[in-house]
Each structure stands twice: as C-alpha cells, then as structure tokens.
N, C-alpha and C. Protein backbone atom coordinates (compact mmCIF):
# COMPACT_ATOMS: atom_id res chain seq x y z
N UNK A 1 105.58 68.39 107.19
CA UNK A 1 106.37 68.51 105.95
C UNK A 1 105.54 68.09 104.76
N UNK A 2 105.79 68.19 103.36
CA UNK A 2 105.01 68.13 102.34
C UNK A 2 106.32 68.28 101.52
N UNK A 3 106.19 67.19 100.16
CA UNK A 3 107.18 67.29 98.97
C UNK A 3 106.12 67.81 97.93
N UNK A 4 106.57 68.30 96.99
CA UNK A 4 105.75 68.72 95.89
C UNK A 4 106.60 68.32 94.50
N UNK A 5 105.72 67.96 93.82
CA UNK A 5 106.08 67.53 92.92
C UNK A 5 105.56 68.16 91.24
N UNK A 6 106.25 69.36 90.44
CA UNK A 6 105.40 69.36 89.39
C UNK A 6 105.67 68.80 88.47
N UNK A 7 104.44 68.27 86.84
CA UNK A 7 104.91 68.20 85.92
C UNK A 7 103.82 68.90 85.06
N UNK A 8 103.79 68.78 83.58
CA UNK A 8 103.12 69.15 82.66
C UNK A 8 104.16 70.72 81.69
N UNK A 9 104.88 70.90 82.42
CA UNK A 9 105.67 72.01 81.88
C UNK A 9 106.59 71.24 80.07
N UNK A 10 106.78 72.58 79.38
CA UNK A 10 106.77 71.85 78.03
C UNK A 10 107.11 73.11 77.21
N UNK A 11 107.65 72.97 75.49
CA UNK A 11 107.46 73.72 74.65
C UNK A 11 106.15 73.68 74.12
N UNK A 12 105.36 75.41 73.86
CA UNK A 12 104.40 75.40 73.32
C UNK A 12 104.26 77.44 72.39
N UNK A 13 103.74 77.07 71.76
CA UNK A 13 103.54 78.05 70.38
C UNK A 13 102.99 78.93 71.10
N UNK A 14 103.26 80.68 71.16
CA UNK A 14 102.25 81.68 72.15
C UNK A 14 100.98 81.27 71.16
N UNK A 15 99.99 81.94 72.35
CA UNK A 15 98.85 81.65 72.35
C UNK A 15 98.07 80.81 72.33
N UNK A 16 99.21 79.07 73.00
CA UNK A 16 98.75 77.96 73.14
C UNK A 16 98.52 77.83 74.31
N UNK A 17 97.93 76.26 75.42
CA UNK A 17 97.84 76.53 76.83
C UNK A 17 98.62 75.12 77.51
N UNK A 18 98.91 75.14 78.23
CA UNK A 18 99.25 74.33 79.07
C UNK A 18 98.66 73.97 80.44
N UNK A 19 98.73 73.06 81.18
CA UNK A 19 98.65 72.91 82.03
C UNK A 19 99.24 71.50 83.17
N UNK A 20 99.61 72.51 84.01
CA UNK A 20 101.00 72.16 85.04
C UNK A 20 100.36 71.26 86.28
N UNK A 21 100.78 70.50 86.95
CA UNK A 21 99.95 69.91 87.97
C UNK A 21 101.20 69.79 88.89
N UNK A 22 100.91 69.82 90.23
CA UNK A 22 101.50 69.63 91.62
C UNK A 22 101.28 68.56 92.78
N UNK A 23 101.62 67.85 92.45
CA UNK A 23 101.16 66.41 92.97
C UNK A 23 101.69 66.64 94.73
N UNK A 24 101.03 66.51 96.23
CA UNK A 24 101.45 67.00 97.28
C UNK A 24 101.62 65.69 97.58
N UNK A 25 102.30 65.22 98.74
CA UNK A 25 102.91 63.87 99.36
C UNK A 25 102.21 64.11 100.54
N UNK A 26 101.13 64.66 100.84
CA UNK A 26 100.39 64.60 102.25
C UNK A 26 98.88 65.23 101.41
N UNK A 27 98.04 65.43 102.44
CA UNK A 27 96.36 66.15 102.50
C UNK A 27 96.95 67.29 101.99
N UNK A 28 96.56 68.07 101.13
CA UNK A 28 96.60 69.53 100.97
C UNK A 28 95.61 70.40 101.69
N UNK A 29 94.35 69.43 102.65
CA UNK A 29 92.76 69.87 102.98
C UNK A 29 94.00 71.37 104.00
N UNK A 30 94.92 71.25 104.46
CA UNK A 30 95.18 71.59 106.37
C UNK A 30 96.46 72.37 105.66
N UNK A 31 96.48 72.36 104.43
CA UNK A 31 97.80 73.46 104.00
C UNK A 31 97.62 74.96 103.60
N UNK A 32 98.74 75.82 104.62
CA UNK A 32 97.64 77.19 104.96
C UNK A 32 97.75 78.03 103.16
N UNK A 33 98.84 77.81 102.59
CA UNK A 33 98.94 78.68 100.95
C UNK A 33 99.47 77.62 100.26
N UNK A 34 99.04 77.65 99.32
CA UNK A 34 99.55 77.05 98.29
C UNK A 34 99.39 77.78 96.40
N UNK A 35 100.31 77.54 95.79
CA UNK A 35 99.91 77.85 94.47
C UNK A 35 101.48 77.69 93.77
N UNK A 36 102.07 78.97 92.88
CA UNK A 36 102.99 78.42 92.30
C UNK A 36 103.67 80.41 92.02
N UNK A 37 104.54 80.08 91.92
CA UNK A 37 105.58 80.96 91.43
C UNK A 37 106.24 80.57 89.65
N UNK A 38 107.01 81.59 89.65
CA UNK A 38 107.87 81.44 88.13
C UNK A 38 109.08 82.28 88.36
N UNK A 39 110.34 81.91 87.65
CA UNK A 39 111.58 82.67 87.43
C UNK A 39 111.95 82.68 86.17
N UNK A 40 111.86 83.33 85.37
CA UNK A 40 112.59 83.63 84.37
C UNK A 40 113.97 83.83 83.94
N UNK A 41 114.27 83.62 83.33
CA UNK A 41 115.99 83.80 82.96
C UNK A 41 116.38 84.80 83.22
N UNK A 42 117.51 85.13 84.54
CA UNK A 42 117.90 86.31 84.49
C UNK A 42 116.78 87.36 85.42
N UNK A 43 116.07 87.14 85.79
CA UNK A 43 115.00 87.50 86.78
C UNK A 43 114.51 87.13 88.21
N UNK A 44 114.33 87.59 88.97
CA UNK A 44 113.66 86.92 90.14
C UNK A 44 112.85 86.11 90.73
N UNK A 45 112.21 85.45 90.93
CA UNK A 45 111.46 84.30 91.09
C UNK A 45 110.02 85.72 91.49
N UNK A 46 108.86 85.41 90.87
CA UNK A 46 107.47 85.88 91.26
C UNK A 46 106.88 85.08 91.42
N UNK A 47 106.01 85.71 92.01
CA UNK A 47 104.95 85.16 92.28
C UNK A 47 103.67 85.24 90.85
N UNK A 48 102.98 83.70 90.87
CA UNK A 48 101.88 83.76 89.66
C UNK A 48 100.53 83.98 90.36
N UNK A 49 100.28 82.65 91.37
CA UNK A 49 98.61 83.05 92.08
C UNK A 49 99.52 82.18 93.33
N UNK A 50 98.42 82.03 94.38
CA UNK A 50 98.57 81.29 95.51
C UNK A 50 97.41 81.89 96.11
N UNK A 51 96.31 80.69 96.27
CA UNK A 51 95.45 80.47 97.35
C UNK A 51 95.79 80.27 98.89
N UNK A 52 94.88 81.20 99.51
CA UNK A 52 95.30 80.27 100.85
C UNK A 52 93.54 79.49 101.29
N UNK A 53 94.10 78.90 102.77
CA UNK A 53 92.95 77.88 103.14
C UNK A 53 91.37 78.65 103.72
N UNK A 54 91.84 79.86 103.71
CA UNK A 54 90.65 80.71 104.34
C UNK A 54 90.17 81.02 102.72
N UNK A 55 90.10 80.82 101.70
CA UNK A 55 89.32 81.11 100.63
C UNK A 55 89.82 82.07 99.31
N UNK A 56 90.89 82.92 99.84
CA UNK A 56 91.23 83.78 98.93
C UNK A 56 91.97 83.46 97.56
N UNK A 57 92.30 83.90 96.61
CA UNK A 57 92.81 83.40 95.90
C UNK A 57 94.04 84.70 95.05
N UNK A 58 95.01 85.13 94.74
CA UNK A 58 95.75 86.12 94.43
C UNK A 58 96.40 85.73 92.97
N UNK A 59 95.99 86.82 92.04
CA UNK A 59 96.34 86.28 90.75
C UNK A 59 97.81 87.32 90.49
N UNK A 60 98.48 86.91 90.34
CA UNK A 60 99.99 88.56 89.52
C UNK A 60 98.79 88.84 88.58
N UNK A 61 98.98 90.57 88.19
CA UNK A 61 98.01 90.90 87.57
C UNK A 61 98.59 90.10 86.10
N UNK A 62 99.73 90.07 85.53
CA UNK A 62 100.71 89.92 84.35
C UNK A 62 99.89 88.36 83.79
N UNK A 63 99.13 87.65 84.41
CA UNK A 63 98.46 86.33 84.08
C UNK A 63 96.94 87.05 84.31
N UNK A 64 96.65 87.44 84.81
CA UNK A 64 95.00 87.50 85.24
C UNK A 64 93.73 87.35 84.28
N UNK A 65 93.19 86.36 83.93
CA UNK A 65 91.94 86.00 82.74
C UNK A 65 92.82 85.26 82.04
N UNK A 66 94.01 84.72 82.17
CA UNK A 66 94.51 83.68 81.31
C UNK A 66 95.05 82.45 82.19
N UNK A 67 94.98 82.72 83.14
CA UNK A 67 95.45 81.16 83.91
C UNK A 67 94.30 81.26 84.81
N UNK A 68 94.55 79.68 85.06
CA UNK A 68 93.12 79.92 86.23
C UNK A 68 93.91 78.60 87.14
N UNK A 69 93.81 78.62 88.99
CA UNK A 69 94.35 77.95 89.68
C UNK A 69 93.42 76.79 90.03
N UNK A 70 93.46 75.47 90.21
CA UNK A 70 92.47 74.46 90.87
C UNK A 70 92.89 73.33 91.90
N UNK A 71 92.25 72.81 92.49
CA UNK A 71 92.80 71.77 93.19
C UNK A 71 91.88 70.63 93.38
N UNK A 72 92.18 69.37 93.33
CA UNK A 72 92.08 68.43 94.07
C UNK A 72 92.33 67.65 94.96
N UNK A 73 91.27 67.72 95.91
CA UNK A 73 92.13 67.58 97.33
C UNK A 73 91.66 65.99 97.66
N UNK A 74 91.34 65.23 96.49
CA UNK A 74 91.08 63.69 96.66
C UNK A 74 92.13 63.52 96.19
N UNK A 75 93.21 63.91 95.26
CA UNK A 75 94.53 63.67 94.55
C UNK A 75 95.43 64.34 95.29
N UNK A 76 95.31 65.33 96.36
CA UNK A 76 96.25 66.45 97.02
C UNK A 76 97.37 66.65 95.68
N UNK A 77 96.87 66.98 94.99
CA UNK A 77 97.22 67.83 93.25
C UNK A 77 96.52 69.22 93.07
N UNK A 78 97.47 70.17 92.94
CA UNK A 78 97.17 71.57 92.53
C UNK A 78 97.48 71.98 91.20
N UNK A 79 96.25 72.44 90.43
CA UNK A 79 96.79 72.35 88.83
C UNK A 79 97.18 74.39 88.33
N UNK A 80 97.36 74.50 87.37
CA UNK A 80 97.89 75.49 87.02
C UNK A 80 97.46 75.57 85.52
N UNK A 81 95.95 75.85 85.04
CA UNK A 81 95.84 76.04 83.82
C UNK A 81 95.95 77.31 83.26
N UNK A 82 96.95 77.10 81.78
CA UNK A 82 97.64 78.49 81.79
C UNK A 82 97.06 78.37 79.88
N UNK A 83 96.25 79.71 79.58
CA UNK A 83 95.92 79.91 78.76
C UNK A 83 96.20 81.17 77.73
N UNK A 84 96.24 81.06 76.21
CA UNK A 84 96.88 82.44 75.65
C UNK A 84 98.12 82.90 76.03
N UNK A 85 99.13 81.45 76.09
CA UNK A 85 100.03 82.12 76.43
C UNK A 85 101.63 83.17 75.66
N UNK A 86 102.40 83.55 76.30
CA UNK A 86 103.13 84.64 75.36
C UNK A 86 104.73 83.97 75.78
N UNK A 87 105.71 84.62 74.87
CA UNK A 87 106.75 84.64 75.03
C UNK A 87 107.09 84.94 76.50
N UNK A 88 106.60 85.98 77.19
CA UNK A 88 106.89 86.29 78.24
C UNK A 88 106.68 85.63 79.66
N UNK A 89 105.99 84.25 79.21
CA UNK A 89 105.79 83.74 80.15
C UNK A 89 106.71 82.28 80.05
N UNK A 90 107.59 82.66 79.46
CA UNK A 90 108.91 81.36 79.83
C UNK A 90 109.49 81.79 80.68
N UNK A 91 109.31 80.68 81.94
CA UNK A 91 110.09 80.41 83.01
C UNK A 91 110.09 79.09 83.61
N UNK A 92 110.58 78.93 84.46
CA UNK A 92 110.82 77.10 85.16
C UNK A 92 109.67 77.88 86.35
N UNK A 93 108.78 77.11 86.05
CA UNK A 93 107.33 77.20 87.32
C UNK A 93 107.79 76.22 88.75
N UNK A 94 107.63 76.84 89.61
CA UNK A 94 107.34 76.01 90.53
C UNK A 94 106.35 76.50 91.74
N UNK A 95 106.11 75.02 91.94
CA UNK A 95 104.99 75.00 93.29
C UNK A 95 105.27 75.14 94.40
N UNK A 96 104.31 76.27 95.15
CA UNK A 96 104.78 76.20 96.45
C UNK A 96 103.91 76.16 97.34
N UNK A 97 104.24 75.56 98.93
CA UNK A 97 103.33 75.71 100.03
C UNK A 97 104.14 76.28 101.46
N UNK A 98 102.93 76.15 102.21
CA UNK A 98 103.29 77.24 103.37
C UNK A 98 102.46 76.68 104.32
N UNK A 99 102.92 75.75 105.43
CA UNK A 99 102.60 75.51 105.97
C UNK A 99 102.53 75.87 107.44
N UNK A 100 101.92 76.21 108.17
CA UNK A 100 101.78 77.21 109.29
C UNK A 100 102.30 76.63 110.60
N UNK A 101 101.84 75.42 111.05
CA UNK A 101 102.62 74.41 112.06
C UNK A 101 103.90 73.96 111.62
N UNK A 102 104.48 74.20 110.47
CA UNK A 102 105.90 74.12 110.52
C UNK A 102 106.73 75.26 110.30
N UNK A 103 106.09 76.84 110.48
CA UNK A 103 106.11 77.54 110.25
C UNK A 103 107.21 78.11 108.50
N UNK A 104 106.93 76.53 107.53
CA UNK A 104 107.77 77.07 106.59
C UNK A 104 106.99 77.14 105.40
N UNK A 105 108.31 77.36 104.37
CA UNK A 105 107.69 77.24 103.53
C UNK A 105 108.07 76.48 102.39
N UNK A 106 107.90 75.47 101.35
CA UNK A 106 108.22 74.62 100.53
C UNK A 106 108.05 74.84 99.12
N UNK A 107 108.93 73.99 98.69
CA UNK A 107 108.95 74.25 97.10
C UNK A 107 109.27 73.15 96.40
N UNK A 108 108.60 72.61 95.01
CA UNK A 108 109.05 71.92 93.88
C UNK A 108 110.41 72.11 93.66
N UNK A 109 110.86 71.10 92.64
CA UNK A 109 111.76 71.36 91.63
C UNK A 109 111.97 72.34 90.40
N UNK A 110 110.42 72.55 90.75
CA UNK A 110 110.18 73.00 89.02
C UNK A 110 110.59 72.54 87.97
N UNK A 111 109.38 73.18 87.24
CA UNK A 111 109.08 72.48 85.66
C UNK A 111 109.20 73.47 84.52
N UNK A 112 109.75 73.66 83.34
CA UNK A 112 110.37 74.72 82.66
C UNK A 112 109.03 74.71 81.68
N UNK A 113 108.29 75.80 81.37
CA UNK A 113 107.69 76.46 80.16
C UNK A 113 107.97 77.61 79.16
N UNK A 114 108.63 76.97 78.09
CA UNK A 114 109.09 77.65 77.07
C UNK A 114 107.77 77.93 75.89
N UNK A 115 107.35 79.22 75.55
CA UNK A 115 106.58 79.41 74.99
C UNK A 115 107.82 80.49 73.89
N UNK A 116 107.00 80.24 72.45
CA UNK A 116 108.26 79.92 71.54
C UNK A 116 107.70 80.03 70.29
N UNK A 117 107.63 80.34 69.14
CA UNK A 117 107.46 79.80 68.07
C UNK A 117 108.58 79.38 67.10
C-alpha cells in the first residue's frame, strides 16, 4: 500500500508555472507507474504524464514542452513542474500510483490549480 500526498496546487496568472509535489508514505524505488492525472470541472479525470519503473515516461500531448515530470526517490516525492500555463489547465491534480503486487491502483486527494487572470 502507499498514501500519496499532494501539495503546491494554487491560483496563478496563464503563462505562469507552478509546481506540485507528491510526497509517497513508502520507497517509490519498487512502484510499477506513477505520475498524476487532472479533472476539470465538468469533465473526466485524464490523464497528464505517468512514468513507469521500466523507464518510460508518457506526456497527454495537451501539456507536452510545458510540464516536465521528476522524482526523488531519497524523499519518495514526485514533482510536477508545470510551465506556460493556460486557462485550460484548471483542474484539481492528483497523484497517482500503481502498484503491481497489490495489483491496484492509488490516488491523492488532490490539489486544485486555478489558472486565471
């Protein structure tokens, strides 16, 4: 099992950046995906990026050259730097993982980013 925890979510002006962090309650080294999703008001929950442990990394094209995914796995913290961003990217973010020996999958609370002027 694994809790996740995000914060850094916030009001910010388009074309400002943020960045979101995911604090894990275990090793993230042995967790098979991880990254983060978004739902928007009135919309479905998507997917933003999610790495998995074999190396890959999957961006939604709708972010691609403006966020970039990272981790620290001395903090088991996954960050979410989100750059140039637009109106269209207000939603409550959350983090997720996927862990393979528990065959599930987990999620934050999420953290709301209102981009706004």
């Amino acid at each position: 099992q694994v809790q996740l925890v995000e914060s850094g979510g916030g009001l910010v002006q388009p074309g400002g950046s943020l960045r979101l962090s995911c604090a894990a309650s275990r090793s993230i080294d042995s967790i098979n995906r991880m990254g983060w999703y978004r739902q928007a008001p009135g919309k479905e929950r998507e997917l933003v990026v999610v790495f998995t442990s074999g190396g890959t990394t999957n961006y939604a094209n709708s972010v691609k050259g403006r966020f970039t995914i990272s981790r620290d796995n001395a903090k088991s913290t996954v960050y979410l730097q989100m750059n140039s961003l637009k109106p269209e990217d207000t939603a409550v973010y959350y983090c997720y993982a996927f862990i393979q020996t528990d065959r599930m999958d987990y999620w934050g609370k999420g953290t709301l980013v209102t981009v706004s002027s």
